[in-house]
Protein backbone atom coordinates (compact mmCIF):
# COMPACT_ATOMS: atom_id res chain seq x y z
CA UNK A 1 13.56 91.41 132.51
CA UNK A 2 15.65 93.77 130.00
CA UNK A 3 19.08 93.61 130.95
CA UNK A 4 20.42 96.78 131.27
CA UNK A 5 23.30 98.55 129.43
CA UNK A 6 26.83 99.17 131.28
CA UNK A 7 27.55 102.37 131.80
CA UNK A 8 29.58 104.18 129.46
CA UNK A 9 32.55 104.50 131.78
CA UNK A 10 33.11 100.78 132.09
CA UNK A 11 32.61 100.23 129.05
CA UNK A 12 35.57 102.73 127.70
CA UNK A 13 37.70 100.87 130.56
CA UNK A 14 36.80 97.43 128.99
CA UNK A 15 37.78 98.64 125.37
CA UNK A 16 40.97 100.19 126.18
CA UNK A 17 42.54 96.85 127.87
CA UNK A 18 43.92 95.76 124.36
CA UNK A 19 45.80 98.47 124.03
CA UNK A 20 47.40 98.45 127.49
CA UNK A 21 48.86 94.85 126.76
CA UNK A 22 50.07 95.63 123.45
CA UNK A 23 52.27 98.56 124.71
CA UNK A 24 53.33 96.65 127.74
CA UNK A 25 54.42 93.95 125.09
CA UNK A 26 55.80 96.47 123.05
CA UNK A 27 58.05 97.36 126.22
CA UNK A 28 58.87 94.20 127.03
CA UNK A 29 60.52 93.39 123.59
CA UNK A 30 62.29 96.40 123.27
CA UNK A 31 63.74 95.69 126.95
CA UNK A 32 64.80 92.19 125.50
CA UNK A 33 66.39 94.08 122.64
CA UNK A 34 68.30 96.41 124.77
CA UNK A 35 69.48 93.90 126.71
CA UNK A 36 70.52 91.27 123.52
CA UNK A 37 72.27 94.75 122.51
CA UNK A 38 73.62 95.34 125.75
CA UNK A 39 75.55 91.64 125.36
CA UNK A 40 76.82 92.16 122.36
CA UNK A 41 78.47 95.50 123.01
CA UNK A 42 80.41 93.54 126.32
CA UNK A 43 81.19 90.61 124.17
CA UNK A 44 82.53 93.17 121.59
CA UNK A 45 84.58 95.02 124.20
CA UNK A 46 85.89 92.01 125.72
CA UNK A 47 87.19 90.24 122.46
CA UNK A 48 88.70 93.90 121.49
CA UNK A 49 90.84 94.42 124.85
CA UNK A 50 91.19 90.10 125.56
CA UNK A 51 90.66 88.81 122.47
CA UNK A 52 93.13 90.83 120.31
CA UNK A 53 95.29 90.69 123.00
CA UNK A 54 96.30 87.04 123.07
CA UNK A 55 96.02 86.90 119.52
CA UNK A 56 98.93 89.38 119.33
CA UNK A 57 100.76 87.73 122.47
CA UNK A 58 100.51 84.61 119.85
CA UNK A 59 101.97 86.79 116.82
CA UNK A 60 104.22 87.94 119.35
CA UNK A 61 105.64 84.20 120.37
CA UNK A 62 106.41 83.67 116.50
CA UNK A 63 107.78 87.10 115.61
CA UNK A 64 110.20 86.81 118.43
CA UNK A 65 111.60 83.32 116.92
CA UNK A 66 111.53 84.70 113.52
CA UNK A 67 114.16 87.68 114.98
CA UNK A 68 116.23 85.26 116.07
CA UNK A 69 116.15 83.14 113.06
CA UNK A 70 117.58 86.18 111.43
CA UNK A 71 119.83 86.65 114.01
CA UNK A 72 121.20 83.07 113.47
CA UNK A 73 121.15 83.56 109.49
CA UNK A 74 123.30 87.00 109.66
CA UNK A 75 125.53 85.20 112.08
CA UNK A 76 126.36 82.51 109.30
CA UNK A 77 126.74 84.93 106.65
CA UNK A 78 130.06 85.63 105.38
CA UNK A 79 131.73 89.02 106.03
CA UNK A 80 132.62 89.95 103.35
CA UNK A 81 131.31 88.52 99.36
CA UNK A 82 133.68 89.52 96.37
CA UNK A 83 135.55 92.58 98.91
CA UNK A 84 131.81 94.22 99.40
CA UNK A 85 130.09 93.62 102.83
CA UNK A 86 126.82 90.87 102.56
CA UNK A 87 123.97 92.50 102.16
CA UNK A 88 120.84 91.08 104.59
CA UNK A 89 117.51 89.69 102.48
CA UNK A 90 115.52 92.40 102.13
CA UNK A 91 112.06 91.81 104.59
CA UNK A 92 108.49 91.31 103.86
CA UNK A 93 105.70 93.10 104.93
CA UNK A 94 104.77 91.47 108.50
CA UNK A 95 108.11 89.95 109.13
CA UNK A 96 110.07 90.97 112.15
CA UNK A 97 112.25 93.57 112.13
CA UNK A 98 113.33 94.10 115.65
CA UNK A 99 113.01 94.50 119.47
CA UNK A 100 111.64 97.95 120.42
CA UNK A 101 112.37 98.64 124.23
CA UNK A 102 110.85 101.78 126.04
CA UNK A 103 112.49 101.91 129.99
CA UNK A 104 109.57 104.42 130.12
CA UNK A 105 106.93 101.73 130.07
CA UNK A 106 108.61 99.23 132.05
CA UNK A 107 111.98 98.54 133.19
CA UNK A 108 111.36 94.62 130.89
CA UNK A 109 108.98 96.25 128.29
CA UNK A 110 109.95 95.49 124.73
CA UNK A 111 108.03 94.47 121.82
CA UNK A 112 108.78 92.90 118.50
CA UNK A 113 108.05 95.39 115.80
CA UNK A 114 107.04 94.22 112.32
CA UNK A 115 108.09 95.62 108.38
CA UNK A 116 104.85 98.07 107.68
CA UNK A 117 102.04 100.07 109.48
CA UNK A 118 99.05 98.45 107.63
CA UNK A 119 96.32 97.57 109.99
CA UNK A 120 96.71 94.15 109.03
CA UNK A 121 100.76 94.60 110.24
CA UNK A 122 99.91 96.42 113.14
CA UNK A 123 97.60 93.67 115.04
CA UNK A 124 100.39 91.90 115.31
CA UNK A 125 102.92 94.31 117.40
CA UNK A 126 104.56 98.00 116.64
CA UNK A 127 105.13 98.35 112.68
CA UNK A 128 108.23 100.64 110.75
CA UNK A 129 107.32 102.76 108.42
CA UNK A 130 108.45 101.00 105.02
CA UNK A 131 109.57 104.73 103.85
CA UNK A 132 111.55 105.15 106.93
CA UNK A 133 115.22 104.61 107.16
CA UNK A 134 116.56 102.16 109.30
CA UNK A 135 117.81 102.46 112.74
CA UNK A 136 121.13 104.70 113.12
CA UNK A 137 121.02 106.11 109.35
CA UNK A 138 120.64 109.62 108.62
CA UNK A 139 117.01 110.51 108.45
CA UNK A 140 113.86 109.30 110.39
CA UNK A 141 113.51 106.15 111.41
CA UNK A 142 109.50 106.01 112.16
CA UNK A 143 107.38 103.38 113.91
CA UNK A 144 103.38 103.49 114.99
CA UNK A 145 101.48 101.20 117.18
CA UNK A 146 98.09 100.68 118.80
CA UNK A 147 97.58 102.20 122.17
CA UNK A 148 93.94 100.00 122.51
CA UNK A 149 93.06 96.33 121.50
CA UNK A 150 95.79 94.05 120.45
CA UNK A 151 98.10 94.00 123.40
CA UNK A 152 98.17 97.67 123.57
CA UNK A 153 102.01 98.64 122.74
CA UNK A 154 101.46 102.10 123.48
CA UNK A 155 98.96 102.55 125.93
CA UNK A 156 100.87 104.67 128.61
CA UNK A 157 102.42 106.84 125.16
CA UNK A 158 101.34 109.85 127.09
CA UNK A 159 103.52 109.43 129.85
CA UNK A 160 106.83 109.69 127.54
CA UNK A 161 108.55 112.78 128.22
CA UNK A 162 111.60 114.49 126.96
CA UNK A 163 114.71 113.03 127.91
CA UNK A 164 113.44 109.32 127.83
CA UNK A 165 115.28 106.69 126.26
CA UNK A 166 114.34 104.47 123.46
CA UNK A 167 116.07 101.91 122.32
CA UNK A 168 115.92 99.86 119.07
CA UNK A 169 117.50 96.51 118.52
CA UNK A 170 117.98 94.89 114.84
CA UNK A 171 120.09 92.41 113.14
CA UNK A 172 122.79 95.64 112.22
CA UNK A 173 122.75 96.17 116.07
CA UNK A 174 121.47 98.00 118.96
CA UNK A 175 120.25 101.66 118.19
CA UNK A 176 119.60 104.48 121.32
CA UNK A 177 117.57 107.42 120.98
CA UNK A 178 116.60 110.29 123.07
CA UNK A 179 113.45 112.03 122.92
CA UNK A 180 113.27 116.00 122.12
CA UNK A 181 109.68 116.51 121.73
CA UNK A 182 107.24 114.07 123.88
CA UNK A 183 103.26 114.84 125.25
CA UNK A 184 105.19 114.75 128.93
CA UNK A 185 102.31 113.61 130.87
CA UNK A 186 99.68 115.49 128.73
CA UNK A 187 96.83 113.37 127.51
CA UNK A 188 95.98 116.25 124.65
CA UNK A 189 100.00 116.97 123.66
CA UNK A 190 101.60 116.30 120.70
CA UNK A 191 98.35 115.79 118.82
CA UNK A 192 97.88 116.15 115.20
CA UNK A 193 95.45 115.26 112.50
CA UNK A 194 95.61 111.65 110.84
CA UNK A 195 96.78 113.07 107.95
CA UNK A 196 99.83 115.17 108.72
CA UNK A 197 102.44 112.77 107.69
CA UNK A 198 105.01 115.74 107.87
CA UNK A 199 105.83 113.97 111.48
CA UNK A 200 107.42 110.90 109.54
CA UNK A 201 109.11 112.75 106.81
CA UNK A 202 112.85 112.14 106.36
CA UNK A 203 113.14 116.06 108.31
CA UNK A 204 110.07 116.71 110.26
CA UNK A 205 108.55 120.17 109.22
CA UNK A 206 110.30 120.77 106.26
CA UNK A 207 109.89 119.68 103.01
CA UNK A 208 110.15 116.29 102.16
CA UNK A 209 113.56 117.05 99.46
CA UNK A 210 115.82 118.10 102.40
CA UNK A 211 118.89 116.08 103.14
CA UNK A 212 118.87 114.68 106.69
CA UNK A 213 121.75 115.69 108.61
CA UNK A 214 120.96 113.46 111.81
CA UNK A 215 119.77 110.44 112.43
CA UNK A 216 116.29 110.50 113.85
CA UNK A 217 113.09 108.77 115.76
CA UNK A 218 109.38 109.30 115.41
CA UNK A 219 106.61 106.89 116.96
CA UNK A 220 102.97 107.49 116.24
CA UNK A 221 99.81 106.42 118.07
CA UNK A 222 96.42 106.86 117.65
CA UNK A 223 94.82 109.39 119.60
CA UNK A 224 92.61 109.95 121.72
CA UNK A 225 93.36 106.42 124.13
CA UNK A 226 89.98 104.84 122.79
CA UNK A 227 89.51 106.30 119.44
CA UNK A 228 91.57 106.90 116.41
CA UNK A 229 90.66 110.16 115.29
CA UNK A 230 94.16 111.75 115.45
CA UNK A 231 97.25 110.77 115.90
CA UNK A 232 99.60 111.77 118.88
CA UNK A 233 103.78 111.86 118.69
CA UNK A 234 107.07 111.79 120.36
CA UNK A 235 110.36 112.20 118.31
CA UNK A 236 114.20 111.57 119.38
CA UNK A 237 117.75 111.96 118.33
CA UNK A 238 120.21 108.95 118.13
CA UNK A 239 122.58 109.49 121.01
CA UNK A 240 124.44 105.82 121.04
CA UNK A 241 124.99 102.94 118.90
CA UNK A 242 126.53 99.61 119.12
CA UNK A 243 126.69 98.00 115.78
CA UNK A 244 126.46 94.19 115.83
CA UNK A 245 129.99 93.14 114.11
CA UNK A 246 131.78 95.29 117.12
């Protein structure tokens, strides 16, 4: 007997299984990409807010022995050399420079802050602006720190308000400022772009020639909390001093 032909709708069915298994393969290997993705963004985030974290507790640890190193060393040092008071060794960039302390963030916060604001400085703690003066001279003494990712120094910076204390401690002494302009709870205050630097100029606002008649404070952050499109601000007036060799 002749064997007779399938009909034509079986055999379209037949011919279009290929197809089917190659887009549910397809599917399956971009799932498996999406997840292999997935992973790497969590290990990503994990190393960024864990990771840098202990690697900066670490810098910490040393920073805070190389303070009082210098301590010790400006302890030993004469008074006085040939009538003229001794003169510190000037730092490096990524040496320690002081303790920062912020009652605002913690009644035991404090941090070590480091000589420079590169981002290689700044992984390791808060850094001072190199340009800035130092605490309790005339003009603005300026420092900037992360507020994500390596141990995040300033994540609660929105929270300072006017009227907080910050207090700055070096091997010249122990430096207190009060803040005048702060965000004051708001998330979106005190926000400028990344590349106003007016806010660390020796007088904020005007121009960068004009004698300083007070001694000043400016911290920087990035802004917003994740991100670091802008930058966000608080400044403060020195209001008390206590130099070391009183």
């Amino acid at each position: 007997m002749q064997r007779r032909a399938a009909p034509r709708h079986r055999r379209a069915a037949r011919t279009g299984v290929p197809g089917r298994r190659t887009l549910f393969a397809a599917a399956g290997i971009a799932g498996e990409l999406l997840l292999t993705a997935g992973a790497l963004v969590l290990l990503f985030v994990v190393y960024t807010f864990w990771g840098t974290g202990l690697q900066t507790a670490a810098a910490q640890d040393d920073l805070r022995d190389q303070f009082q190193q210098h301590l010790l060393t400006r302890s030993d040092e004469p008074a006085e050399t040939d009538g003229a008071e001794a003169e510190p060794a000037p730092l490096e960039l990524g040496d320690a420079y002081g303790i920062l302390r912020i009652p605002r963030f913690g009644d035991d916060w404090e941090r070590i802050v480091i000589e420079g604001t590169d981002p290689g400085d700044l992984k390791d703690g808060p850094g001072h602006y190199v340009d800035s003066v130092d605490p309790g001279q005339l003009g603005n003494f300026a420092v900037a720190a992360h507020r994500s990712g390596h141990g995040e120094p300033f994540a609660e910076f929105a929270e300072l308000r006017e009227g907080d204390i910050v207090e700055m401690e070096t091997v010249d002494g122990v430096f207190r400022y009060e803040l005048d302009d702060a965000p004051g709870g708001d998330n979106d205050g005190n926000v400028i772009e990344a590349t106003e630097l007016w806010v660390v100029d020796p007088v904020p606002g005007e121009p960068t020639e004009t004698e300083p008649t007070e001694a000043r404070l400016t911290l920087t952050t990035c802004w917003p909390r994740w991100g670091s499109e802008k930058r966000m601000y608080a400044t403060g007036v020195l209001v008390d001093e206590a130099p070391r060799d009183q």
